[in-house]
C-alpha atoms as a PDB file:
ATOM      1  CA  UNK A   1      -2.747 -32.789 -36.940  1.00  0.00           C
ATOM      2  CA  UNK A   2       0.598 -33.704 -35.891  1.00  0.00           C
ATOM      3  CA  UNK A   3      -0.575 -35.955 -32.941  1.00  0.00           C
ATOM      4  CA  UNK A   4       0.436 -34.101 -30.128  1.00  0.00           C
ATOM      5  CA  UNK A   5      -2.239 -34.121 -27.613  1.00  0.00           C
ATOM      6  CA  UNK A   6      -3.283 -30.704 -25.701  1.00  0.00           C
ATOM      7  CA  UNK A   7      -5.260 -31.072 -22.337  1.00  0.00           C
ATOM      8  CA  UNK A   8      -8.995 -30.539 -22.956  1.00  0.00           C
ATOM      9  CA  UNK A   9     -10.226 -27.289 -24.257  1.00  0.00           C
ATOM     10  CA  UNK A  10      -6.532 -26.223 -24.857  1.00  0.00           C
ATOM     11  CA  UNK A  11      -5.893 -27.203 -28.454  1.00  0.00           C
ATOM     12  CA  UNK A  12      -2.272 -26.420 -27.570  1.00  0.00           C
ATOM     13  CA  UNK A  13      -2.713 -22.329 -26.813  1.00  0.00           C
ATOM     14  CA  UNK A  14      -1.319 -21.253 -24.340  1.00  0.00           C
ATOM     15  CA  UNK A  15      -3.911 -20.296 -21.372  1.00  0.00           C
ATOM     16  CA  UNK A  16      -4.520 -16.362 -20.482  1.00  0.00           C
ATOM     17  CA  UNK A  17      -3.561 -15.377 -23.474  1.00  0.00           C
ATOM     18  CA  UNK A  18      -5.365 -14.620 -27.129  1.00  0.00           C
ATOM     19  CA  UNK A  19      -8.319 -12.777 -27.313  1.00  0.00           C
ATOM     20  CA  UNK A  20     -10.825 -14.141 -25.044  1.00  0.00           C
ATOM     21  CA  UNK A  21      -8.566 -13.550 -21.741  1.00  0.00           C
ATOM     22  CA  UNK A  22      -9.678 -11.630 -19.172  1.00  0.00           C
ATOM     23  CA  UNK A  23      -7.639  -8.896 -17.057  1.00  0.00           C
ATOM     24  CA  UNK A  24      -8.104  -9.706 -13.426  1.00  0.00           C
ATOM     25  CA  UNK A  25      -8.266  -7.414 -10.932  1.00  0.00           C
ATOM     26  CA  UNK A  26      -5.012  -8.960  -8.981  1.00  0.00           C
ATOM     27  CA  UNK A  27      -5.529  -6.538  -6.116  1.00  0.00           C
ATOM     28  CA  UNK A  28      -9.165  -7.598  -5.458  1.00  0.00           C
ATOM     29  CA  UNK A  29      -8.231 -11.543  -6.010  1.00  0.00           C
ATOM     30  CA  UNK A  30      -5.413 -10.995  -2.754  1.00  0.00           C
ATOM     31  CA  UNK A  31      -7.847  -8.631  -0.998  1.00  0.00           C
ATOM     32  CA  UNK A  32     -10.498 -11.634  -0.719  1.00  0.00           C
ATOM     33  CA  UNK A  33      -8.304 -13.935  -0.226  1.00  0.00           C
ATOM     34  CA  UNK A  34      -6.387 -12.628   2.749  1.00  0.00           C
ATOM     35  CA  UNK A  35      -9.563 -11.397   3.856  1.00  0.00           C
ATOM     36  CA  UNK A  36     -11.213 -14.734   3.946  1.00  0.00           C
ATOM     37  CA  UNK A  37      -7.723 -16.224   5.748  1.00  0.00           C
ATOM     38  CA  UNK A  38      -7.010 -18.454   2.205  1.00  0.00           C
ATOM     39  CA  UNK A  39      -3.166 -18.527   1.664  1.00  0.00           C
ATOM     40  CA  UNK A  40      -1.627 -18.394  -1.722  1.00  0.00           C
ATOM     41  CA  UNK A  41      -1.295 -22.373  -1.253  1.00  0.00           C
ATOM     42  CA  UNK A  42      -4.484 -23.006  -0.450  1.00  0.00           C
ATOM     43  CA  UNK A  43      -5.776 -21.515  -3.072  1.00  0.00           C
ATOM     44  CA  UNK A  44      -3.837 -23.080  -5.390  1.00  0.00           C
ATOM     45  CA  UNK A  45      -5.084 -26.801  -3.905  1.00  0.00           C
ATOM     46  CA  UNK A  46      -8.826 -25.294  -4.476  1.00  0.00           C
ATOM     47  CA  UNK A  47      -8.539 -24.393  -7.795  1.00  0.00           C
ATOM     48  CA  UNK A  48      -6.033 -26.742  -9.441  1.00  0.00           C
ATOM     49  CA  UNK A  49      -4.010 -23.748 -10.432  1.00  0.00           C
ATOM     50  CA  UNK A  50      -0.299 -23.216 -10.167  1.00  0.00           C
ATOM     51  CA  UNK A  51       0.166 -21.174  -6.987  1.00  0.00           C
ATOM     52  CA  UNK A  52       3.163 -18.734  -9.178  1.00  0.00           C
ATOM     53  CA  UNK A  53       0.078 -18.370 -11.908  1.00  0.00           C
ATOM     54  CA  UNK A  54      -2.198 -17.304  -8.983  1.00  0.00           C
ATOM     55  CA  UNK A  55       0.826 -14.860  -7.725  1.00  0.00           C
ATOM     56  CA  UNK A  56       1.733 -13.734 -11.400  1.00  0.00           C
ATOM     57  CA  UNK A  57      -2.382 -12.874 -11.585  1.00  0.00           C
ATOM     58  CA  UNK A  58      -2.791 -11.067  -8.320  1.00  0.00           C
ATOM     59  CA  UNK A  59       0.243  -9.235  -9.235  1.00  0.00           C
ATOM     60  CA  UNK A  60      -1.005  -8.039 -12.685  1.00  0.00           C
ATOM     61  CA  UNK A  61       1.546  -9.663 -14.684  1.00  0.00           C
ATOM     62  CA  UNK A  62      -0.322 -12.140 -16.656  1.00  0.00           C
ATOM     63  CA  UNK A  63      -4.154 -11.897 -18.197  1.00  0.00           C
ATOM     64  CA  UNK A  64      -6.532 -15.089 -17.563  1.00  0.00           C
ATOM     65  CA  UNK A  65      -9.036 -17.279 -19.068  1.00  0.00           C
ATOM     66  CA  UNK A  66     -12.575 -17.081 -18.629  1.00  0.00           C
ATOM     67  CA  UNK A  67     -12.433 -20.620 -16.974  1.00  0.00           C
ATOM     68  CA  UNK A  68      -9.646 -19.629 -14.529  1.00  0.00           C
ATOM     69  CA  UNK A  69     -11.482 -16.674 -13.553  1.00  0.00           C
ATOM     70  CA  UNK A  70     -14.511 -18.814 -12.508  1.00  0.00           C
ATOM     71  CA  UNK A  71     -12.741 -21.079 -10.676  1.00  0.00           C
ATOM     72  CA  UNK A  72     -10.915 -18.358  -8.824  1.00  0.00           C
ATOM     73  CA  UNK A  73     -14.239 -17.004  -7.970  1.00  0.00           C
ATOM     74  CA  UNK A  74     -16.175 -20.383  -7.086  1.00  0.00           C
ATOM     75  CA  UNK A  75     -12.941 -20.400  -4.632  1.00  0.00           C
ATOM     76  CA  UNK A  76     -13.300 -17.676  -3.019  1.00  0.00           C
ATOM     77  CA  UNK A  77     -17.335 -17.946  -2.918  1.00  0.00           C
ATOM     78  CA  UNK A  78     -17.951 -14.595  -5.397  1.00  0.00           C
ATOM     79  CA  UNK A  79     -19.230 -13.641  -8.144  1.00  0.00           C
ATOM     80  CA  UNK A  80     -16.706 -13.791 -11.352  1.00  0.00           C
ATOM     81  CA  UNK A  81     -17.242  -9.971 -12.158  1.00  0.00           C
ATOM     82  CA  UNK A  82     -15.557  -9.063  -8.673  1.00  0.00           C
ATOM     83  CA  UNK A  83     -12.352 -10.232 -10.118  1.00  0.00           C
ATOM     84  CA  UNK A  84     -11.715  -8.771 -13.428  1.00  0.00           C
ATOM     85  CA  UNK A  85     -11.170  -5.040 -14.340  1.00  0.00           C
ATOM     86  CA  UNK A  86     -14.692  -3.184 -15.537  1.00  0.00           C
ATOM     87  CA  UNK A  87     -13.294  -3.192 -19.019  1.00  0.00           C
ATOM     88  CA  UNK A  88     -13.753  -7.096 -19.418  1.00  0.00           C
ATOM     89  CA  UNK A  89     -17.432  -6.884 -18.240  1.00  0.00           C
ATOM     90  CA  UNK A  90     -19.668  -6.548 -20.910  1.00  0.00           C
ATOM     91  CA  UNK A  91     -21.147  -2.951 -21.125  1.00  0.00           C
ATOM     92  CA  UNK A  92     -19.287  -1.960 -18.259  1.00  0.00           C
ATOM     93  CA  UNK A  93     -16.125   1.231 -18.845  1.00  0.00           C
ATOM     94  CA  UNK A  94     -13.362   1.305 -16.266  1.00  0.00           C
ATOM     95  CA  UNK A  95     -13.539   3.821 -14.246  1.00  0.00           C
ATOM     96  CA  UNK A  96     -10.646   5.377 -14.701  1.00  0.00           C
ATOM     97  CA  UNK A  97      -7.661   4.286 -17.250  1.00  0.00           C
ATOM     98  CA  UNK A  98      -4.300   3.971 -15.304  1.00  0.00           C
ATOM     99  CA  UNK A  99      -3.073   7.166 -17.346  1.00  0.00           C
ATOM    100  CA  UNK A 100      -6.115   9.271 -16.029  1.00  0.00           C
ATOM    101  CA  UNK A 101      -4.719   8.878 -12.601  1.00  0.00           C
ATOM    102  CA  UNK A 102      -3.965  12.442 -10.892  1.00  0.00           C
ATOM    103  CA  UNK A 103      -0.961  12.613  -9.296  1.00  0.00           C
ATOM    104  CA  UNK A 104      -0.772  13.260  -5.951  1.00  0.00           C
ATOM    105  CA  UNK A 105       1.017  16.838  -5.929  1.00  0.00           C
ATOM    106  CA  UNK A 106      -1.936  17.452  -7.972  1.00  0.00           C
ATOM    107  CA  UNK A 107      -4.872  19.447  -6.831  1.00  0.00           C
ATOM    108  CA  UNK A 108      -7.309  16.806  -7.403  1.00  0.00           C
ATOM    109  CA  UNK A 109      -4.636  13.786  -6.310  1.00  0.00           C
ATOM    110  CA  UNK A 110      -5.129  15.402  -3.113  1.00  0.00           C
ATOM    111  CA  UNK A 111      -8.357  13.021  -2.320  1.00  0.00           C
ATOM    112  CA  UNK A 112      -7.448  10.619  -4.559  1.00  0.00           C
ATOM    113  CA  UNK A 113      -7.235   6.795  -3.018  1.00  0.00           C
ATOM    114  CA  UNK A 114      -4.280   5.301  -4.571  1.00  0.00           C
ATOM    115  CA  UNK A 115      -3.879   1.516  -4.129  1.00  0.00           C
ATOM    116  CA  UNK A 116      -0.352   0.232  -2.458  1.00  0.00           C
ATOM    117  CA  UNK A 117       0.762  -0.585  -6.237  1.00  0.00           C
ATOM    118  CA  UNK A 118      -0.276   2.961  -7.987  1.00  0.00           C
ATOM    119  CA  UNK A 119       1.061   4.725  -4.785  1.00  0.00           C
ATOM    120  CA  UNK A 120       4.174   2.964  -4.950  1.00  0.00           C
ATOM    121  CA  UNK A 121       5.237   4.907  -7.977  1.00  0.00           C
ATOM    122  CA  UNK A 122       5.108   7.822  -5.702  1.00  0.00           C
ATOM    123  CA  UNK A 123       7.004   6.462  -2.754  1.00  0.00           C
ATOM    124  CA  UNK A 124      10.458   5.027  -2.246  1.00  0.00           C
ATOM    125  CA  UNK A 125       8.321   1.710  -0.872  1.00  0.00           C
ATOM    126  CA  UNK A 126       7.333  -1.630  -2.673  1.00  0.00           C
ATOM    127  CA  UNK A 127       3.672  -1.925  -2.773  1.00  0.00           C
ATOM    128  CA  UNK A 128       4.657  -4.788   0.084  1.00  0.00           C
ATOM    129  CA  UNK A 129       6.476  -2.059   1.991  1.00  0.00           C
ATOM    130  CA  UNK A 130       3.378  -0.015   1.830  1.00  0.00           C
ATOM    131  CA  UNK A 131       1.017  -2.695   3.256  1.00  0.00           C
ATOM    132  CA  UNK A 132       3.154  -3.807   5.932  1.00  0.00           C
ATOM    133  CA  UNK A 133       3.986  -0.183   7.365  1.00  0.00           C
ATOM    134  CA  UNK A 134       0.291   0.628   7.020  1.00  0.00           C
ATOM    135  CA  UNK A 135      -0.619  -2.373   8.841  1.00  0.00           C
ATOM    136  CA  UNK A 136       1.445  -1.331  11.797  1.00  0.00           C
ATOM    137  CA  UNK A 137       0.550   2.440  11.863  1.00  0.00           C
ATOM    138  CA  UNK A 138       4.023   3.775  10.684  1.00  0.00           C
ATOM    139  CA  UNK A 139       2.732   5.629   7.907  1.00  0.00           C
ATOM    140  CA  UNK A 140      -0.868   7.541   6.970  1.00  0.00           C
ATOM    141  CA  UNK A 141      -3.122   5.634   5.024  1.00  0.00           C
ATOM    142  CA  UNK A 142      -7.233   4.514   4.975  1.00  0.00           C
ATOM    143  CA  UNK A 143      -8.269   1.142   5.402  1.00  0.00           C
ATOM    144  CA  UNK A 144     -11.928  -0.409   4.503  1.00  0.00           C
ATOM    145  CA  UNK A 145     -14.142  -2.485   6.703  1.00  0.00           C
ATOM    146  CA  UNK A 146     -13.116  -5.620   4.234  1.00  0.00           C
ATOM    147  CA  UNK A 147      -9.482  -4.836   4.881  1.00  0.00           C
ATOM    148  CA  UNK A 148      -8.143  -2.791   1.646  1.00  0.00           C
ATOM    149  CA  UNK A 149      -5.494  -0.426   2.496  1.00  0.00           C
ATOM    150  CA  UNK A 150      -5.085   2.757   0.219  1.00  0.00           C
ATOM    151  CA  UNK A 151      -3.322   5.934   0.507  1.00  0.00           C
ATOM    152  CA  UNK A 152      -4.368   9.516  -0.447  1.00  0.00           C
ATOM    153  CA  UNK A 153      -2.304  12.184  -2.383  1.00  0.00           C
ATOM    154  CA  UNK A 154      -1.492  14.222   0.993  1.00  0.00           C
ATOM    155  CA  UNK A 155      -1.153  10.155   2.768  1.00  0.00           C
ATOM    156  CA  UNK A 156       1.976  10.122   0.155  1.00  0.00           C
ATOM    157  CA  UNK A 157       3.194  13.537   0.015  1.00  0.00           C
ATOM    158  CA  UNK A 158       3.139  13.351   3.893  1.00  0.00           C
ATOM    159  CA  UNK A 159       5.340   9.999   3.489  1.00  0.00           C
ATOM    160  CA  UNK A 160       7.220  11.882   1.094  1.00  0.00           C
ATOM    161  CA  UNK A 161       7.600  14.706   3.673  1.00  0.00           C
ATOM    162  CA  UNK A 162       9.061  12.729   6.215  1.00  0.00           C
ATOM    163  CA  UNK A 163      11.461  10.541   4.267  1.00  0.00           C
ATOM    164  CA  UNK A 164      12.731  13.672   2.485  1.00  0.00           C
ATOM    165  CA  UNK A 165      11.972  12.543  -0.900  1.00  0.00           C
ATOM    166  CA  UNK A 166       9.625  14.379  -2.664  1.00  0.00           C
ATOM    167  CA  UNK A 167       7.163  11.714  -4.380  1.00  0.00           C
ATOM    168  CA  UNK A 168       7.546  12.117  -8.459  1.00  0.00           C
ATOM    169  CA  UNK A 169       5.311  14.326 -10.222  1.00  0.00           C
ATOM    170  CA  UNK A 170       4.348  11.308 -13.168  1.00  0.00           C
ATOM    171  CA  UNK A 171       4.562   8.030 -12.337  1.00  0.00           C
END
């Protein structure tokens, strides 16, 4: 030992990363929260965790510890599993691996609901873009009971249509 001191349960690792973190489902994380009327900050005061590590996780760029995960979860008043990806739950397959996604010129991307992020490698919008124009009706899209916005293949290639770009046949 060279004396330096780690908090608890660190021994001096950094968190989220090794083989025992979890990939959260960043999209579901923001979904619940906005849903629920929790900002970013306020989050970040309930769980103790930097507010840019909660952005970083909600935006997929970063991986999470077990122990973040829960206290995400005891946050937002849900069950751990409803934030991670299906691959981190035990016996559990995703669904569908982000390669296996059709694109939406594709027959079959026709139906397909593509969340703001996936359809945004179809679009010339940011995933934010996406959201807000949704949110005011300037663009087609679907929209749970809970809130989640998502687009179909012919949402997109009707976006495409009227801002004369043709959305990209591979993301």
């Amino acid at each position: 030992m060279n004396g330096t001191t780690h908090p608890e349960g660190t021994s001096g690792r950094r968190r989220g990363r090794g083989a025992g973190a979890l990939t959260p489902n960043g999209t579901a994380i923001r979904a619940i929260r906005t849903t629920q009327g929790i900002s970013l900050r306020d989050l970040a005061e309930r769980t103790g965790i930097d507010k840019g590590n909660l952005s970083r996780l909600e935006r997929g760029q970063t991986r999470a510890s077990q122990r973040t995960i829960e206290l995400i979860a005891r946050a937002l008043d849900v069950p751990p599993h409803d934030l991670v990806r299906p691959a981190d739950i035990p016996g559990e397959e995703p669904l569908l691996d982000p390669r296996d996604i059709p694109a939406p010129t594709s027959e079959e991307g026709a139906l397909f609901h593509y969340t703001p992020e996936e359809a945004a490698h179809w679009t010339p919008y940011t995933p934010r873009q996406l959201r807000a124009m949704a949110r005011t009706l300037a663009i087609p899209h679907h929209q749970t009971a809970q809130g989640r916005i998502t687009l179909t293949g012919h949402n997109i290639r009707t976006i495409s249509h009227t801002t004369n770009i043709p959305p990209a046949t591979t993301p």
